[in-house]
Protein backbone atom coordinates (compact mmCIF):
# COMPACT_ATOMS: atom_id res chain seq x y z
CA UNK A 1 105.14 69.69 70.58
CA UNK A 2 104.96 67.29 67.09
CA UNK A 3 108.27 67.85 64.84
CA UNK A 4 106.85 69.13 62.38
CA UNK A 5 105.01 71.96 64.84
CA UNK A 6 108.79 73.22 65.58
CA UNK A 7 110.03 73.47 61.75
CA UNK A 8 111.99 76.23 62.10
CA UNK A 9 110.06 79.39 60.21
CA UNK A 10 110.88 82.05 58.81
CA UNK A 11 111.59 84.35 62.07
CA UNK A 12 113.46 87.02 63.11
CA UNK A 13 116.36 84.66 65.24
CA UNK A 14 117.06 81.44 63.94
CA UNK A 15 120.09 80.61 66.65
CA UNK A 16 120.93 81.26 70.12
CA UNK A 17 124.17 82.55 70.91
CA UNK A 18 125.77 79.86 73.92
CA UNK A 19 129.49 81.22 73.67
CA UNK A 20 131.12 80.51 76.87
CA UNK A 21 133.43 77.06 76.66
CA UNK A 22 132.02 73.75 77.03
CA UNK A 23 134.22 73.51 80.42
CA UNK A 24 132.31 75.95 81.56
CA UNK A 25 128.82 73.84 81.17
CA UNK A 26 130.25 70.87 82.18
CA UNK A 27 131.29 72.42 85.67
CA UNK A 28 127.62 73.71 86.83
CA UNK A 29 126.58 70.41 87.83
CA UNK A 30 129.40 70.90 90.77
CA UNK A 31 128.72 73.92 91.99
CA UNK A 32 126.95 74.27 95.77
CA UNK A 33 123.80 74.33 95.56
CA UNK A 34 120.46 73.02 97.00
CA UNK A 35 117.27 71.53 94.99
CA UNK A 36 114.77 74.36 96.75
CA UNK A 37 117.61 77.03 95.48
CA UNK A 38 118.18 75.90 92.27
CA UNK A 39 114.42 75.49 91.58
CA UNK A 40 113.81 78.83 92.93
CA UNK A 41 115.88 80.51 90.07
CA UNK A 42 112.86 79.45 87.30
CA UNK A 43 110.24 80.92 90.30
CA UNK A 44 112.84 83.99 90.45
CA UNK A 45 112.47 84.50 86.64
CA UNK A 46 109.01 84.07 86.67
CA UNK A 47 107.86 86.91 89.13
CA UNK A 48 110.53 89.31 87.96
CA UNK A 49 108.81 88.79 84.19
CA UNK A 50 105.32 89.42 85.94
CA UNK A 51 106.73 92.29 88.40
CA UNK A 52 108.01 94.28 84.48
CA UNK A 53 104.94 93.45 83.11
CA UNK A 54 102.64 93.69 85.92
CA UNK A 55 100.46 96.95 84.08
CA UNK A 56 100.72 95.00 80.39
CA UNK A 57 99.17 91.99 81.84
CA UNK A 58 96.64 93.01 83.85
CA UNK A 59 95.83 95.51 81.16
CA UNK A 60 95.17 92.20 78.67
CA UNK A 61 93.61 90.18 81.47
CA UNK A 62 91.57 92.13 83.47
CA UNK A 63 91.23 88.75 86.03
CA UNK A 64 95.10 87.87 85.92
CA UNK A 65 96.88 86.17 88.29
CA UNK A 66 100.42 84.93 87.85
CA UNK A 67 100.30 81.01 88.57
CA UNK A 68 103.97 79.00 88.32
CA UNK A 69 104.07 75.36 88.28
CA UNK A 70 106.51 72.97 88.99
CA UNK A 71 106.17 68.94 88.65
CA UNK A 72 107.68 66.42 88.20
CA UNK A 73 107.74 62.88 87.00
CA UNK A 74 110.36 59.97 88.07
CA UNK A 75 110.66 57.37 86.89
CA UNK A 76 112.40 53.97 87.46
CA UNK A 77 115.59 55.47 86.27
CA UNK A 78 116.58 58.60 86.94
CA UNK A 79 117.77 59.89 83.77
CA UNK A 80 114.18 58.97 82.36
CA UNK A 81 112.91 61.69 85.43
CA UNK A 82 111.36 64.52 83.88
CA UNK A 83 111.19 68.17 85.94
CA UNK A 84 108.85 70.85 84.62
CA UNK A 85 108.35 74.16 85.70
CA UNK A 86 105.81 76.56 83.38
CA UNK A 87 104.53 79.96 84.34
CA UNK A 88 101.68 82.52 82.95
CA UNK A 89 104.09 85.74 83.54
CA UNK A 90 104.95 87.44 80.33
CA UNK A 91 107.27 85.06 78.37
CA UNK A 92 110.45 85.76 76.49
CA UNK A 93 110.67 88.52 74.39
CA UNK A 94 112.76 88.13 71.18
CA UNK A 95 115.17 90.52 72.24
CA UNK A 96 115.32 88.75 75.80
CA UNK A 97 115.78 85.32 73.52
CA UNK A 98 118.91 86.05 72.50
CA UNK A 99 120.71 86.98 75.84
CA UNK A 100 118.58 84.34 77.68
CA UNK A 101 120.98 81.50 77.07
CA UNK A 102 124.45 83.84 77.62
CA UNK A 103 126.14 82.43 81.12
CA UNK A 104 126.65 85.55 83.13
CA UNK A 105 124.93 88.42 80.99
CA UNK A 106 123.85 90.81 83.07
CA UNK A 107 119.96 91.88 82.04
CA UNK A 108 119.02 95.38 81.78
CA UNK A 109 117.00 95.69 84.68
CA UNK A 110 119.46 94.10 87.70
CA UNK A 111 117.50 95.81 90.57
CA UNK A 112 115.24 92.42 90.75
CA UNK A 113 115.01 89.13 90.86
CA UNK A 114 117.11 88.13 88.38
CA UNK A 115 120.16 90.25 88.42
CA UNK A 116 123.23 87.89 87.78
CA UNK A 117 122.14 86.87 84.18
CA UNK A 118 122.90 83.73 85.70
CA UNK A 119 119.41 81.65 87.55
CA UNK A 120 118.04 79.48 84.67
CA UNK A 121 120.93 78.36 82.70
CA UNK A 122 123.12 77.20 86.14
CA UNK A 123 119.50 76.06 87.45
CA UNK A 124 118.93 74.02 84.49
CA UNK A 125 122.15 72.22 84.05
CA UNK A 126 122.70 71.48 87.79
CA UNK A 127 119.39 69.74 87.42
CA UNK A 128 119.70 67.35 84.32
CA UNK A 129 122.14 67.17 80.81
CA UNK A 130 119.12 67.68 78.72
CA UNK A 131 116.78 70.88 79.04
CA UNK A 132 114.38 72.75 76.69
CA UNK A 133 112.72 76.52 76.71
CA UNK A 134 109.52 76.86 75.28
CA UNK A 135 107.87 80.45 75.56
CA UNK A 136 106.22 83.12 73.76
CA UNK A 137 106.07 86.35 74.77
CA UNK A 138 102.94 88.81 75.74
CA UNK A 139 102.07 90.29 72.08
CA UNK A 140 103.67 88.24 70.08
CA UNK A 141 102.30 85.66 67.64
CA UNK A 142 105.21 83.15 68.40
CA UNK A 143 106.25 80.17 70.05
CA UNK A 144 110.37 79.73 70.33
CA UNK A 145 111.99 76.70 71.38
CA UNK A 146 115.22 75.50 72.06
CA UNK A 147 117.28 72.15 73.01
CA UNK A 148 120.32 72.64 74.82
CA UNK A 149 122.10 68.75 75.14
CA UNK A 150 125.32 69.13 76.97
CA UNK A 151 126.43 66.04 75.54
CA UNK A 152 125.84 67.46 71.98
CA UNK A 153 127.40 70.92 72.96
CA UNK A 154 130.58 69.16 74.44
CA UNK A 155 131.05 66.82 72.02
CA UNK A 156 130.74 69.63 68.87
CA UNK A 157 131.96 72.36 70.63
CA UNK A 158 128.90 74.18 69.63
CA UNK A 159 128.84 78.22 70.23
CA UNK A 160 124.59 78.27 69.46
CA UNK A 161 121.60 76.45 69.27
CA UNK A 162 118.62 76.62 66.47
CA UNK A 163 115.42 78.14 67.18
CA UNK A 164 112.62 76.01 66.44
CA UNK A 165 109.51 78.44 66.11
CA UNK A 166 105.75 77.95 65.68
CA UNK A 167 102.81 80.09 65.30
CA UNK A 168 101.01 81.04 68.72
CA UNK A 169 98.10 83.09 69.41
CA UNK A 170 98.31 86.94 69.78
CA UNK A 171 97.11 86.66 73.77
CA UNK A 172 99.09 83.62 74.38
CA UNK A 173 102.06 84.27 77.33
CA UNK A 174 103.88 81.42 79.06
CA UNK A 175 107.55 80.31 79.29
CA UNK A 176 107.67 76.13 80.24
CA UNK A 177 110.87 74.22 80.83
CA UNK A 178 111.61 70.48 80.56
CA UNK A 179 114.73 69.41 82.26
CA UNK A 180 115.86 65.56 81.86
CA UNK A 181 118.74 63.20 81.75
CA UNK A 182 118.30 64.14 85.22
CA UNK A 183 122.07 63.86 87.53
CA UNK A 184 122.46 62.76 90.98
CA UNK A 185 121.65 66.62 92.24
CA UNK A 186 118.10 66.08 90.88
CA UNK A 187 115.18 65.89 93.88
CA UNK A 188 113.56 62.96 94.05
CA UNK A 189 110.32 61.73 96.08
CA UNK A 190 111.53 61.21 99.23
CA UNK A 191 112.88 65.39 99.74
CA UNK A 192 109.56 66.31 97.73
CA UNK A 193 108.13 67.71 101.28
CA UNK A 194 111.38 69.18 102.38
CA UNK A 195 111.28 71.22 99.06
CA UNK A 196 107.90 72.35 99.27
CA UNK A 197 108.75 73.60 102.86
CA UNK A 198 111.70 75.52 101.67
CA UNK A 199 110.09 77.07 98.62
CA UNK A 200 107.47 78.15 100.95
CA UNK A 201 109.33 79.55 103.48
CA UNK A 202 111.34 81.58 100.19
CA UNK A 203 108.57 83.19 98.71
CA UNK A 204 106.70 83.85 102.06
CA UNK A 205 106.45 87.07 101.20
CA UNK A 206 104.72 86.64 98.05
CA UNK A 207 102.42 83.39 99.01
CA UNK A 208 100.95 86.44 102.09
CA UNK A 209 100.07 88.78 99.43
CA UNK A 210 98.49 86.44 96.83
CA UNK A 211 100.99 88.27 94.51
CA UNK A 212 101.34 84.75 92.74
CA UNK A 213 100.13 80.82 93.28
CA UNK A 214 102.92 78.85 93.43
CA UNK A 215 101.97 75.20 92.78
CA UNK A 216 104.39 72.27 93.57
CA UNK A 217 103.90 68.55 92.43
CA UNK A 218 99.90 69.61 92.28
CA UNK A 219 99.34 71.47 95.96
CA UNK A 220 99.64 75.01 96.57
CA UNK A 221 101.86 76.23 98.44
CA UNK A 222 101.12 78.66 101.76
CA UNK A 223 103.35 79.98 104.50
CA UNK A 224 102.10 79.42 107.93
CA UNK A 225 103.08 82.12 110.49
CA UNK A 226 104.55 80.88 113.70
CA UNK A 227 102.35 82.27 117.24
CA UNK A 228 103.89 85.02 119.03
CA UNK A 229 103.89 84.91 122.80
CA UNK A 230 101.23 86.82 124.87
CA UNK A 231 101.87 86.82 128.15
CA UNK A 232 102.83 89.19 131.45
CA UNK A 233 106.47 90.85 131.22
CA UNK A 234 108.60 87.86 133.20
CA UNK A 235 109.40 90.63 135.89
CA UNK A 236 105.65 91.43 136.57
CA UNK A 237 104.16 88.22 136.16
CA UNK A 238 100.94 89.90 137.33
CA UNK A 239 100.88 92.69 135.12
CA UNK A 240 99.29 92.77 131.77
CA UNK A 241 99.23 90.10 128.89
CA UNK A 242 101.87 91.93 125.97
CA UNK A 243 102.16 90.37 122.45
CA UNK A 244 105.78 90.05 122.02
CA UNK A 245 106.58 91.15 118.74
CA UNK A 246 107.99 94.56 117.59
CA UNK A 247 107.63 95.94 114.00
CA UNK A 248 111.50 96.73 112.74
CA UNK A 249 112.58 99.77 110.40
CA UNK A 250 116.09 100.49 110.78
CA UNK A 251 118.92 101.86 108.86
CA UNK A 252 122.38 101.67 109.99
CA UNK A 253 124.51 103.67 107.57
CA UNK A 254 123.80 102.52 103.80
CA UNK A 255 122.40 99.20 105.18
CA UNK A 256 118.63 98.86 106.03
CA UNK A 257 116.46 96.12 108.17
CA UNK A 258 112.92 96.06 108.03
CA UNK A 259 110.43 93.51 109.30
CA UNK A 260 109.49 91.87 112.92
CA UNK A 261 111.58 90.42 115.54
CA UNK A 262 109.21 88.26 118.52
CA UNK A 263 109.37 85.50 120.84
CA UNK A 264 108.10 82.39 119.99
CA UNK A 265 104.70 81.95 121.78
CA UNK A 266 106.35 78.15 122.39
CA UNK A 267 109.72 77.23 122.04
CA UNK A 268 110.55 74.67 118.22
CA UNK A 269 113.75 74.36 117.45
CA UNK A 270 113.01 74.72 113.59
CA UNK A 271 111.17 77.90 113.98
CA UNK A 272 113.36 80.19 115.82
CA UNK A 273 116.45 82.29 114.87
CA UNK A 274 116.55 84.95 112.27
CA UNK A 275 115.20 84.75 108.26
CA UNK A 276 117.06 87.37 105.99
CA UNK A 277 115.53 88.74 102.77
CA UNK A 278 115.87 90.35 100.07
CA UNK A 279 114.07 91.86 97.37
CA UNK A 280 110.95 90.15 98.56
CA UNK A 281 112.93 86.66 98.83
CA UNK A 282 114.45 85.02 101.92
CA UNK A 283 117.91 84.48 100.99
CA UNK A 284 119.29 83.11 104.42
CA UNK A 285 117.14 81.15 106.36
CA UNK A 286 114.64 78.98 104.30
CA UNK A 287 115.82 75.66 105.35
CA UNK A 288 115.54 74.42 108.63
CA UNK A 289 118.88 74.22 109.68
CA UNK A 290 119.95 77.60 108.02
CA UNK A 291 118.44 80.35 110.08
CA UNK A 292 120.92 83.03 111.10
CA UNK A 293 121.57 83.30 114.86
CA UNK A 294 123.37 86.72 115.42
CA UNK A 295 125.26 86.11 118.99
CA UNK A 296 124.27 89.86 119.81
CA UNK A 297 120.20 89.13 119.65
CA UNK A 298 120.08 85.07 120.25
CA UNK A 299 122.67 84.62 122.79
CA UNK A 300 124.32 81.68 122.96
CA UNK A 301 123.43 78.38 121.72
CA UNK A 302 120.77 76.62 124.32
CA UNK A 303 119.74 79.73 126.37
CA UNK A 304 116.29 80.46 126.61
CA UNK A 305 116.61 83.63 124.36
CA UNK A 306 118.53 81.52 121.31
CA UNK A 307 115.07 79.14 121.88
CA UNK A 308 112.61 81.48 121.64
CA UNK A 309 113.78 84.61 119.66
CA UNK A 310 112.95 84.75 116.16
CA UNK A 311 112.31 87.75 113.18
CA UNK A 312 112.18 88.18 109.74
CA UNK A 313 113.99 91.19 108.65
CA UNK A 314 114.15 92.71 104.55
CA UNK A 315 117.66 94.09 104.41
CA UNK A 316 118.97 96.90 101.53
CA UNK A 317 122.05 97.59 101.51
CA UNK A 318 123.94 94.20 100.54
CA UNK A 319 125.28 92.00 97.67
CA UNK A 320 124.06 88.75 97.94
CA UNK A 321 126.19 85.72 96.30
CA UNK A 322 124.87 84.76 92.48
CA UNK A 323 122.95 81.88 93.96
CA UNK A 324 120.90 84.21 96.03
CA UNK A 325 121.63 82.31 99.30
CA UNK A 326 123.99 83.89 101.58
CA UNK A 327 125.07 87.76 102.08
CA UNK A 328 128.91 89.04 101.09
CA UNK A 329 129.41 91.19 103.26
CA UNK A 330 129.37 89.33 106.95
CA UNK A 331 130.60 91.76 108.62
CA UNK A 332 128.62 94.39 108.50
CA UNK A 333 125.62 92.19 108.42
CA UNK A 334 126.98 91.22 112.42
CA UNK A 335 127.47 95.31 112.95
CA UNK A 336 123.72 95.61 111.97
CA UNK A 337 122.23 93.00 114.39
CA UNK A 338 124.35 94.05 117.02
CA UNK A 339 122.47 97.99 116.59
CA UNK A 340 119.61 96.34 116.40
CA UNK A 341 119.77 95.32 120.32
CA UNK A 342 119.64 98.75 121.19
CA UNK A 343 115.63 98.58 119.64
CA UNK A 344 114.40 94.97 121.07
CA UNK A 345 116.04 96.08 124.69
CA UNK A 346 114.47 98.91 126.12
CA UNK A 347 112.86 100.06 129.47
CA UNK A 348 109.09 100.59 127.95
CA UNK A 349 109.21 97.09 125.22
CA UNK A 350 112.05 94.90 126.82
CA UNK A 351 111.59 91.86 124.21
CA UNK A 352 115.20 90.76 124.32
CA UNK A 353 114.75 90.18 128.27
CA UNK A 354 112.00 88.39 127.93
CA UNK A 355 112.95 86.31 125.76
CA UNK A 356 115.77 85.42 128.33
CA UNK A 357 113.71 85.29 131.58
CA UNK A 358 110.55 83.88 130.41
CA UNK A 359 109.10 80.72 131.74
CA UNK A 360 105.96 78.26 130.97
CA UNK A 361 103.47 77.88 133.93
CA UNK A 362 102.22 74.74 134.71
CA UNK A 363 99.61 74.60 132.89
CA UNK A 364 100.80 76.04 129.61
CA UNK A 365 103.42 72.90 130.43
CA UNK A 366 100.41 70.84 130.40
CA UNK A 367 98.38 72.26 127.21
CA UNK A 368 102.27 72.35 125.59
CA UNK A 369 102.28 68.78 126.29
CA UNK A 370 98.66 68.11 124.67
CA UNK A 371 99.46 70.10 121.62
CA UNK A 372 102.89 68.29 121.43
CA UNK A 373 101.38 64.88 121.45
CA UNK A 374 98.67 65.30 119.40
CA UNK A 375 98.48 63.76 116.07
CA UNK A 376 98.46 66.75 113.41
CA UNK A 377 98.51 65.02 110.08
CA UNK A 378 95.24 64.97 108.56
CA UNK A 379 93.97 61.23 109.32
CA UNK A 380 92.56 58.78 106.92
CA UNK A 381 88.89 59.00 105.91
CA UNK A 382 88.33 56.26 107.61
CA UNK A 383 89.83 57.53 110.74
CA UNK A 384 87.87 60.52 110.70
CA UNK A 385 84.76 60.89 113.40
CA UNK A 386 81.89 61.12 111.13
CA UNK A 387 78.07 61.13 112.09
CA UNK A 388 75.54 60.84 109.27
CA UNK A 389 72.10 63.11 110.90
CA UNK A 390 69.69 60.99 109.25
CA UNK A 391 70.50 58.05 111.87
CA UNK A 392 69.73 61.16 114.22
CA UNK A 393 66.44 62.04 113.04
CA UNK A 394 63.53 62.45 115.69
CA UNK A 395 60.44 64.53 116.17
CA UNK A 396 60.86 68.20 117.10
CA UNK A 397 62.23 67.61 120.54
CA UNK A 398 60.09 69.82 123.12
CA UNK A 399 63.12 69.95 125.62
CA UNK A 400 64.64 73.53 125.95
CA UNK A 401 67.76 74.33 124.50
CA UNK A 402 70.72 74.46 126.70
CA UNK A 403 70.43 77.21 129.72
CA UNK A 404 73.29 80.33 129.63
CA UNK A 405 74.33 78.46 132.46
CA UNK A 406 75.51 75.73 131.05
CA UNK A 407 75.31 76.32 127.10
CA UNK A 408 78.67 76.08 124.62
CA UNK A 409 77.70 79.32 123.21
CA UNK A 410 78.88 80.37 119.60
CA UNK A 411 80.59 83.22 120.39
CA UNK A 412 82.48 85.00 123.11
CA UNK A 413 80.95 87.17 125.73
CA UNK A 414 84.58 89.00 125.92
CA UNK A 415 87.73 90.53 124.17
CA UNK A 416 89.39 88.31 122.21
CA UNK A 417 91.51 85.84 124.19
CA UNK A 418 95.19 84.99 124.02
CA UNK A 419 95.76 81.32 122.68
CA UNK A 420 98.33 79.43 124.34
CA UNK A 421 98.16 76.32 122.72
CA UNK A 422 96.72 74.95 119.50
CA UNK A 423 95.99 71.51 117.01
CA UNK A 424 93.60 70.51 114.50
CA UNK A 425 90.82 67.62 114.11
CA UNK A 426 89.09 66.56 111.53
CA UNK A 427 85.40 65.43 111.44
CA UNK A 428 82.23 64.63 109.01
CA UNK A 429 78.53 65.58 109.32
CA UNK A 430 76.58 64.09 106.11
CA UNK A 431 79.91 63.67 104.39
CA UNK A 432 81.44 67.48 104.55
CA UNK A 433 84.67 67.54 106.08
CA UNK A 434 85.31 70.04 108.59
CA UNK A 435 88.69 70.91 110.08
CA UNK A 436 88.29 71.49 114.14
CA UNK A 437 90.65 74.12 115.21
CA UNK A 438 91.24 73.79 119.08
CA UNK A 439 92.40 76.55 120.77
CA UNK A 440 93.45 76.89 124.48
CA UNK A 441 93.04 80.48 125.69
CA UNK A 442 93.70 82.61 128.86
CA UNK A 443 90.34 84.37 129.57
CA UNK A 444 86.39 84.48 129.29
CA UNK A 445 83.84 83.42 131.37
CA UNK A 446 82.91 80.38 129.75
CA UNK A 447 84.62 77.07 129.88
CA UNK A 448 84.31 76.61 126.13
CA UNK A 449 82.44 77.95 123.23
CA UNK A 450 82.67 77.58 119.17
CA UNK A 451 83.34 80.07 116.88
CA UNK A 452 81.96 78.98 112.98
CA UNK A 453 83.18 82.61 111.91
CA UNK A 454 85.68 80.32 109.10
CA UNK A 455 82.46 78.13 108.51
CA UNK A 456 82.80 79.08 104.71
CA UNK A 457 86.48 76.68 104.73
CA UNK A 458 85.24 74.38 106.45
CA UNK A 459 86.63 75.46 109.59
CA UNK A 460 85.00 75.21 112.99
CA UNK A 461 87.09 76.67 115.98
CA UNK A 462 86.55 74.91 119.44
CA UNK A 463 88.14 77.20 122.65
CA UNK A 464 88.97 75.97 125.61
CA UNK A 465 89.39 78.55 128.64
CA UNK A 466 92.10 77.08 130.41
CA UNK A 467 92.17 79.48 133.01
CA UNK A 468 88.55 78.62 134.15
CA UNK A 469 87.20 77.53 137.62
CA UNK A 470 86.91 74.37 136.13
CA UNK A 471 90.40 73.62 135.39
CA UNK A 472 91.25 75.28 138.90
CA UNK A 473 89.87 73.01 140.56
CA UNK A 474 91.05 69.93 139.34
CA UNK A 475 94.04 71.19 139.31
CA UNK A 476 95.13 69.75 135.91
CA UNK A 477 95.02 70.32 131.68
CA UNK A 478 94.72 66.83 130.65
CA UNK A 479 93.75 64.56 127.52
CA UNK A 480 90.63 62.97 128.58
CA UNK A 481 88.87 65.87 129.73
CA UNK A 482 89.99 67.91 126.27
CA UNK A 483 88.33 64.91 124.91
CA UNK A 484 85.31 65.26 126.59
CA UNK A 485 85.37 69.11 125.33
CA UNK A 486 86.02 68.88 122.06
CA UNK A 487 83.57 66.09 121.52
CA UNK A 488 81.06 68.77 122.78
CA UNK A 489 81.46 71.35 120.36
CA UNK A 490 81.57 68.83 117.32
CA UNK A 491 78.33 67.60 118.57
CA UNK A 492 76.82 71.48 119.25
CA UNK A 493 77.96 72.39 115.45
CA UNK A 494 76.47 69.74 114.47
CA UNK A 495 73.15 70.31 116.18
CA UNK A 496 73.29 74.14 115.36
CA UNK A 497 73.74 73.04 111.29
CA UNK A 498 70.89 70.40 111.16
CA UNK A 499 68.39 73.39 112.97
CA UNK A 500 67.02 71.21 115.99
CA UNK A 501 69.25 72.51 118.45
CA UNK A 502 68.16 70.89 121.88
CA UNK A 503 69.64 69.71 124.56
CA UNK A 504 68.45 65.68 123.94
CA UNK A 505 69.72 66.33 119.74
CA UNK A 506 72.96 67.39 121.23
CA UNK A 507 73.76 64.57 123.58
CA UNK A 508 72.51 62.01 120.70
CA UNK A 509 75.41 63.44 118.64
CA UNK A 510 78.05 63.51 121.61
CA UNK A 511 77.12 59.77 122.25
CA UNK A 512 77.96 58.95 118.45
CA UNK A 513 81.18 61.06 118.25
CA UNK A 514 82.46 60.56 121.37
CA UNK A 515 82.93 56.86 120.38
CA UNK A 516 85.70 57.74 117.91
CA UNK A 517 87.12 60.99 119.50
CA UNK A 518 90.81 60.66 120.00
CA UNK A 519 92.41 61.74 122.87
């Protein structure tokens, strides 16, 4: 905003009260604390502000949708970094103004997000000596804004700031802040994906119900579930094919669990273990290495149950610590999980021995393998396997179309099948990207068959019946002939899209792709 946009008018507040000791500021940028943490604070403030205000907004906005955004800028040197995080929730009253800045003041409402009084003043100066607040509030008809410079504060011993104020419109609501003279705790480029993962994995929750958009350094942010195994009870390997996952609602005294605890349809050492939250926010497990592995559920460290159990459990019941990432009281937390047993290991739903005595096949070894080695990163455009149908264009082909023999039909003739295995391909037909979803499944009478029920995204799914004669008689899962598969159903989507689905159509488009397929 231009200088003379922030002359300070005549307002209500003209100064922020920052009474606390300069020590104290000077101290935050020690405290522990993680990038994805501190950065969730602003996130924290954001959805509480929407969560009050929820009726108010929607009310004024009939289309609403709360949207936070946080980017960033760096620059050669650090200090000239820039971090911004701005949000469309409901903005800072004037009342709010005036405690916003107090280390420590409890807020009236301390059943939410924010209830330490604490998250964007600790946030802010962990982050960078230099940070500004620029909101206006839903009703009002202005914008506040204040510098705090810890230099400046230290040096003066300042107890408040000014209030800089400007006109805004009457449906404006926003609240942006600038953080620089970033410090050595500042994120930089290179844990940019790490935070996105974490701040993910936080507001999973909230990213499932659409309850807010959540955009960092320009891409949206989504949660992607982890697969649940399907398959026989270890101890009846014959019997039928269970989905190992059991919904949890528990209480245990004053303390409360609710949520899910499964197995881990395959076994990834960053996805299984425990994630604890709270108030609709993990608070113990969001990084990688911080899931919670009660002894009394996972066992001990490298058994087969530690591997493959996992959940995701809201507790009630606990204090948290003010940086939202751990729970006080340990103890009972432990007395909890170990009650909890009692649920997962039972005669009629044994999950917790399965999760001990369960074993891969061969061939789930083998599609395991396949999945594993695949390359899931979204290739260059160049790399992707791309036919243009004009090079493909011939007279009305009086062939017939593919017998039910021996057709890749477009749906299947049975229940929905388990999926064992999974990974993702990416082709072009007439330069449209599609993502190819291949799935390896335990049932049907077909060898393989497409489903285009996601054609809308852009999503074609290709299944593979691993289980089928054709697999059982060679004996072996392997690359080349999931190859040969896939490179089928790219070319039958393709036919089915350009409307001269034949037989000869389809093999001129398997020729073309199958010369870039990857194994």
């Amino acid at each position: 905003m231009k200088e003379e946009e922030l002359k300070n008018q005549e307002t209500s507040i003209s100064t922020v009260d920052i009474t606390i000791g300069t020590n104290m500021f000077a101290r935050m940028p020690d405290m522990k604390n993680t990038p994805s943490h501190v950065l969730a604070e602003f996130v924290d403030n954001a959805l509480q502000s929407y969560r009050d205000n929820k009726e108010r907004l929607e009310q004024a906005e009939p289309d609403y949708h709360l949207t936070i955004e946080i980017s960033f800028e760096w620059k050669e040197e650090k200090t000239d970094s820039i971090i911004r995080i701005r949000d469309n929730a409901a903005g800072v009253n004037e009342r709010q103004y005036l405690e916003a800045f107090k280390l420590a003041n409890t807020p009236d409402n301390n059943k939410g997000l924010n209830e330490f009084g604490m998250g964007m003043k600790t946030a802010a100066l962990w982050l960078g000596e230099l940070w500004s607040m620029k909101t206006t509030a839903l009703g009002d008809n202005v914008v506040r804004t204040t510098t705090f410079d810890l230099n400046k504060v230290m040096a003066n011993s300042l107890q408040s700031l000014p209030i800089f104020s400007s006109e805004a419109e009457i449906n404006e609501h926003y609240t942006q802040i600038e953080i620089t003279n970033l410090n050595p705790n500042a994120p930089t480029a290179k844990s940019l994906q790490r935070i996105k993962d974490e701040l993910s994995s936080i507001y999973r929750k909230s990213l499932r119900s659409h309850e807010m958009t959540l955009i960092v350094a320009g891409e949206e942010l989504t949660f992607v579930e982890s697969p649940v195994l399907q398959a026989p009870f270890a101890r009846t390997p014959k019997g039928p094919v269970i989905t190992w996952r059991k919904d949890i609602d528990f209480e245990f005294g004053q303390y409360k669990a609710k949520g899910f605890i499964g197995i881990l349809r395959d076994i990834n050492a960053t996805k299984n273990g425990f994630v604890l939250l709270r108030r609709g926010r993990v608070i113990i497990g969001a990084e990688n290495d911080g899931r919670y592995f009660p002894k009394s559920l996972s066992g001990s460290s490298g058994t087969f149950r530690y591997k493959r159990l996992f959940g995701e459990l809201e507790l009630e019941g606990f204090d948290v610590a003010f940086n939202k990432n751990d729970v006080r009281d340990r103890e009972n937390l432990e007395a909890l999980m170990d009650a909890l047993k009692s649920v997962i290991h039972t005669r009629d739903f044994d999950l917790w021995s399965q999760a001990e005595e369960y074993r891969l096949d061969v061939r789930t070894k083998q599609i395991n393998k396949i999945v594993r080695g695949h390359n899931t990163s979204k290739p260059k455009p160049e790399e992707v396997v791309s036919i243009n149908t004009k090079q493909n264009e011939r007279a009305q082909d009086t062939q017939p179309q593919l017998t039910a023999q021996t057709h890749i039909p477009f749906a299947p003739e049975q229940d929905e099948p388990v999926v064992m295995g999974e990974y993702d391909d990416f082709f072009k037909v007439d330069g449209v990207q599609y993502r190819l979803n291949v799935q390896f499944v335990t049932s049907g009478s077909d060898l393989i068959w497409v489903d285009t029920s996601q054609k809308k995204d852009n999503i074609v799914i290709c299944k593979i019946n691993a289980n089928h004669p054709y697999f059982n008689i060679l004996g072996k899962v392997d690359k080349p002939t999931i190859a040969l598969l896939k490179t089928m159903a790219m070319a039958k989507f393709t036919t089915k899209e350009k409307g001269n689905d034949t037989t000869a159509e389809m093999f001129d488009f398997f020729n073309e792709y199958i010369k870039a397929t990857k194994v």
